[in-house]
Protein backbone atom coordinates (compact mmCIF):
# COMPACT_ATOMS: atom_id res chain seq x y z
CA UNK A 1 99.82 105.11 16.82
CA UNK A 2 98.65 102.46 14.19
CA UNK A 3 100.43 98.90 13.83
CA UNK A 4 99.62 97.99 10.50
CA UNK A 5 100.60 93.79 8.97
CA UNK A 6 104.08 92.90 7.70
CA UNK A 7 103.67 91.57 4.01
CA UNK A 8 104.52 87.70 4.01
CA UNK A 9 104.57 84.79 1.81
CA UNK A 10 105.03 86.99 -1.76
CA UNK A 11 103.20 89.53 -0.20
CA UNK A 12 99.98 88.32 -0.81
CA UNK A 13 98.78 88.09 2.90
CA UNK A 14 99.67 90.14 6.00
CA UNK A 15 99.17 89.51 9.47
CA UNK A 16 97.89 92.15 12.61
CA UNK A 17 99.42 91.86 15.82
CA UNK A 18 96.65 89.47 17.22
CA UNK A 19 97.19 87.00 14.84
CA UNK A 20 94.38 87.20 12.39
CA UNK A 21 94.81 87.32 8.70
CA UNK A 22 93.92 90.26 6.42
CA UNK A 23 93.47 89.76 2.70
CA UNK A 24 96.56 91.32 0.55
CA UNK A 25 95.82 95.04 -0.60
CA UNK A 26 92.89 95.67 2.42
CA UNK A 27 93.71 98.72 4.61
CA UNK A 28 95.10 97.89 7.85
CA UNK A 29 92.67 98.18 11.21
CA UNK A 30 92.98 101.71 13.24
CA UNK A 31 93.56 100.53 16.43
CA UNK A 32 93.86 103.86 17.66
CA UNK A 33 90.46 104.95 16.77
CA UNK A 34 88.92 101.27 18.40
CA UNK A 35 90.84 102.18 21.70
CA UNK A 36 89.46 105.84 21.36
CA UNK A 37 86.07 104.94 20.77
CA UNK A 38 86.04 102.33 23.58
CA UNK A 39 87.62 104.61 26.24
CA UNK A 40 84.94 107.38 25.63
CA UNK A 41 81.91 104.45 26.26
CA UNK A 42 83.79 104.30 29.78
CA UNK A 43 84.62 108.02 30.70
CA UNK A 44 80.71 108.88 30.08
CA UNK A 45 80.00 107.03 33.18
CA UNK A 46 82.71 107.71 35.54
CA UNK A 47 83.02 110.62 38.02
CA UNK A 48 86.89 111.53 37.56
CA UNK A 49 86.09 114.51 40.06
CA UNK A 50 85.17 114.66 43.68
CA UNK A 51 83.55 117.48 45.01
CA UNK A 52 83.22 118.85 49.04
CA UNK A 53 79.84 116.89 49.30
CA UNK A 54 81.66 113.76 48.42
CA UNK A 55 84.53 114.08 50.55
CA UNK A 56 82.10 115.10 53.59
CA UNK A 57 80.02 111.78 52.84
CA UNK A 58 82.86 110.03 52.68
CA UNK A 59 84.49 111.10 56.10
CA UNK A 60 80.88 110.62 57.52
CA UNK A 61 80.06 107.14 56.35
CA UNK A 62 80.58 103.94 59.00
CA UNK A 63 84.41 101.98 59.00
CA UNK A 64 83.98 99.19 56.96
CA UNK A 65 82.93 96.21 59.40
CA UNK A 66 85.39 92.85 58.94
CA UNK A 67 83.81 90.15 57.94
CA UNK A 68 84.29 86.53 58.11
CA UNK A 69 85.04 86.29 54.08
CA UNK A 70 88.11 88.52 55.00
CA UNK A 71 89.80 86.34 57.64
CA UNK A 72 88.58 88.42 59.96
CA UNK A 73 85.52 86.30 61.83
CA UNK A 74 83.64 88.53 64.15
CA UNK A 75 81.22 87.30 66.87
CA UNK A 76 77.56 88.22 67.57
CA UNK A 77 76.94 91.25 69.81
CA UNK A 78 75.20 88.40 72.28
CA UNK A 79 78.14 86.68 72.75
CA UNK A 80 80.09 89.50 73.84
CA UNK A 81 77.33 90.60 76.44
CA UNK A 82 77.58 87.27 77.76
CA UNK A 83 80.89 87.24 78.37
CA UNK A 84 81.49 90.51 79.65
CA UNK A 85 77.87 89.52 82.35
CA UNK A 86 79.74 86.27 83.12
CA UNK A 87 83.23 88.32 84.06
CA UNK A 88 81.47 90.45 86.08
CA UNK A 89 79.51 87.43 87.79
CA UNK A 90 82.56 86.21 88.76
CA UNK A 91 83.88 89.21 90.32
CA UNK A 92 80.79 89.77 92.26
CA UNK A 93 81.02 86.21 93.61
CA UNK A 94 84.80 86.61 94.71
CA UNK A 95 83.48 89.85 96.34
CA UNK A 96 81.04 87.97 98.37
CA UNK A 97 83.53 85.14 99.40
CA UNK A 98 86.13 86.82 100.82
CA UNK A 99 83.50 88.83 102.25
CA UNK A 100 81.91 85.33 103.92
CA UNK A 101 85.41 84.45 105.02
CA UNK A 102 86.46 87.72 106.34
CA UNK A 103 83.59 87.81 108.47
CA UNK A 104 84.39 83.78 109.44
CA UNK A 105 87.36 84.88 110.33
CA UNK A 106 86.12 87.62 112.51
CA UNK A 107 83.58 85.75 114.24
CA UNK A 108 85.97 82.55 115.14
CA UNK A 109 88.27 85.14 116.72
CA UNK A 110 85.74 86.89 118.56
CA UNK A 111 84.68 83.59 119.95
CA UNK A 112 88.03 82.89 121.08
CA UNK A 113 88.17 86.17 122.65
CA UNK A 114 85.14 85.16 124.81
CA UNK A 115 85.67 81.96 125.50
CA UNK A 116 89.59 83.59 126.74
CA UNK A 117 87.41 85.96 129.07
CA UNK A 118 85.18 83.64 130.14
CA UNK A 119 87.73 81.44 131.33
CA UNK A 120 89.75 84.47 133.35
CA UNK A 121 86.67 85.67 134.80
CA UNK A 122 85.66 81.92 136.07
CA UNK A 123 89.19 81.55 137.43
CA UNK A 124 89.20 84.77 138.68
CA UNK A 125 85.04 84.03 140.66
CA UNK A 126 86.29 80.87 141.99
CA UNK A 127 89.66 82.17 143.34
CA UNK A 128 89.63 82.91 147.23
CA UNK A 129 93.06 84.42 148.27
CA UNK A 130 94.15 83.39 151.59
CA UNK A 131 94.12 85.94 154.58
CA UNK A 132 96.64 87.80 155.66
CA UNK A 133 99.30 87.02 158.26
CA UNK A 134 98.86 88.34 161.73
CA UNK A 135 101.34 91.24 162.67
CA UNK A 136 103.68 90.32 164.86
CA UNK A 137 103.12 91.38 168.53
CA UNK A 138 106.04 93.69 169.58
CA UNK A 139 107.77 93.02 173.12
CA UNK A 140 109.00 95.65 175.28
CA UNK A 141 112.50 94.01 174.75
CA UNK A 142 112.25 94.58 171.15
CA UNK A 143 110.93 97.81 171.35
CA UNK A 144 114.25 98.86 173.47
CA UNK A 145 116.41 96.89 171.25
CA UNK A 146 114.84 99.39 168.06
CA UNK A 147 115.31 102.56 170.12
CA UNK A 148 119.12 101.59 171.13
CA UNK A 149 119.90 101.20 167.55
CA UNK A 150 117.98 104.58 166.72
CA UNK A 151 120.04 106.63 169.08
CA UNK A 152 123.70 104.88 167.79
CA UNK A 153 122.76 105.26 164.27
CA UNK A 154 122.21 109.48 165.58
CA UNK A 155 125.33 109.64 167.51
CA UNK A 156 127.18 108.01 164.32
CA UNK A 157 125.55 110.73 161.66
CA UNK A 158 125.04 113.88 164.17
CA UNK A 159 128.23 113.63 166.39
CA UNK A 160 127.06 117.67 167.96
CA UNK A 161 124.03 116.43 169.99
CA UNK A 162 125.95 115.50 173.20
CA UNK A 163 128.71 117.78 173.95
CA UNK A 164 132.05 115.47 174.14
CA UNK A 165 134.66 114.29 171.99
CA UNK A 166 134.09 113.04 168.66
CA UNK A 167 136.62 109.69 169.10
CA UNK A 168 133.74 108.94 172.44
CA UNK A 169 130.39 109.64 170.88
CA UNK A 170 131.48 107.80 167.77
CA UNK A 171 132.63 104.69 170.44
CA UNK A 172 129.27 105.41 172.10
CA UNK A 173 126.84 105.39 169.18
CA UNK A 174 128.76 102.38 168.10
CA UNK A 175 128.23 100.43 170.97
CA UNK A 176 124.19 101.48 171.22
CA UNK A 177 123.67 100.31 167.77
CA UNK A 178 125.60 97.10 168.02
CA UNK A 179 124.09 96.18 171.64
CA UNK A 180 120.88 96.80 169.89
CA UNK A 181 121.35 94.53 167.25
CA UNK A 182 122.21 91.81 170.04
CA UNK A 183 119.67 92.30 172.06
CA UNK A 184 117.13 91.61 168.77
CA UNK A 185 118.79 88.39 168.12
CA UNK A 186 118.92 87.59 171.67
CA UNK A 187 115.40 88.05 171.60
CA UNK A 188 114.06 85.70 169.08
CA UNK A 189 111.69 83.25 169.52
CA UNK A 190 112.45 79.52 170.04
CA UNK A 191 110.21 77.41 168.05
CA UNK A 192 109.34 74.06 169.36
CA UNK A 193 108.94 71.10 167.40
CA UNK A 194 106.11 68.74 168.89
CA UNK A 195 107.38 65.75 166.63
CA UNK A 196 110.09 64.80 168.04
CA UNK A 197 110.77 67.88 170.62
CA UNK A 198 114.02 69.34 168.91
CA UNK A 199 114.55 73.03 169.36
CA UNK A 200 115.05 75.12 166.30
């Protein structure tokens, strides 16, 4: 394709397209064999091909690293050591205090435990129960009174040991055990006030 000047003013000049002035009657510029010309300067230098080698490289090379001229500020390799040997500082030290206070905790109770014991086992040293009360001394009264209910109480439950009539061993075992009875509150002691000599 060629663009070639549009006669103007009588014809005696013509202008190209980037607005310099030809004299009338001169041949117009080849503009395709200028962009031809510059366009093979170029392709002598560029690679419009890539072969397995390249691609391999290519796949092999290192990710592009952000900068800070992208936006994209990075820090220092130190920094994030540091950080990352502070954060696990800290969680080391938490480690150790609940640690500390766990076994606080464990010894305070422990304590209390003791001091719990040792106070039961003090009581318990300087406690002297009293002695027991003396049995009572049985009378022959009271001893007959106990048998006389024994043998009513039989009569009552095992009518066939004497051979009679149910209606008089029932009447007869009733009367043992009740006479019995009497004859044990009959037999109580009297015990004598020395205040003011009034009999309970």
């Amino acid at each position: 394709m060629s663009i070639t000047g549009s006669p103007m003013d009588g014809g005696e000049r013509g202008r190209q397209d980037d607005g310099r002035a030809t004299p009338a009657g001169q041949p117009p510029t080849d503009w395709d064999a200028q962009f031809t010309a510059i366009v093979s300067g170029i392709t002598g230098s560029m690679r419009w091909e890539a072969t397995a080698g390249d691609l391999d490289e290519h796949a092999n090379a290192d990710p592009p690293v952000p900068t800070a001229d992208r936006g994209i500020p990075r820090a220092p390799d130190s920094i994030w050591s540091a950080a990352i040997l502070d954060t696990a500082d800290d969680r080391r030290a938490r480690r150790e205090l609940r640690r500390a206070e766990r076994a606080a905790e464990l010894a305070a109770f422990q304590q209390a435990q003791a001091e719990v014991e040792a106070a039961r086992a003090a009581d318990t040293e300087h406690f002297v129960p009293p002695p027991p009360p003396p049995l009572p001394r049985l009378r022959r009264r009271t001893v007959g009174a106990l048998l006389l209910m024994i043998l009513g109480l039989l009569l009552l439950v095992f009518p066939a040991l004497l051979p009679a009539p149910f209606e008089l061993i029932a009447v007869l075992g009733l009367v043992l055990l009740l006479g019995g009875a009497a004859i044990l509150v009959a037999g109580m002691r009297r015990h004598h006030d020395g205040s003011d000599g009034a009999e309970v």
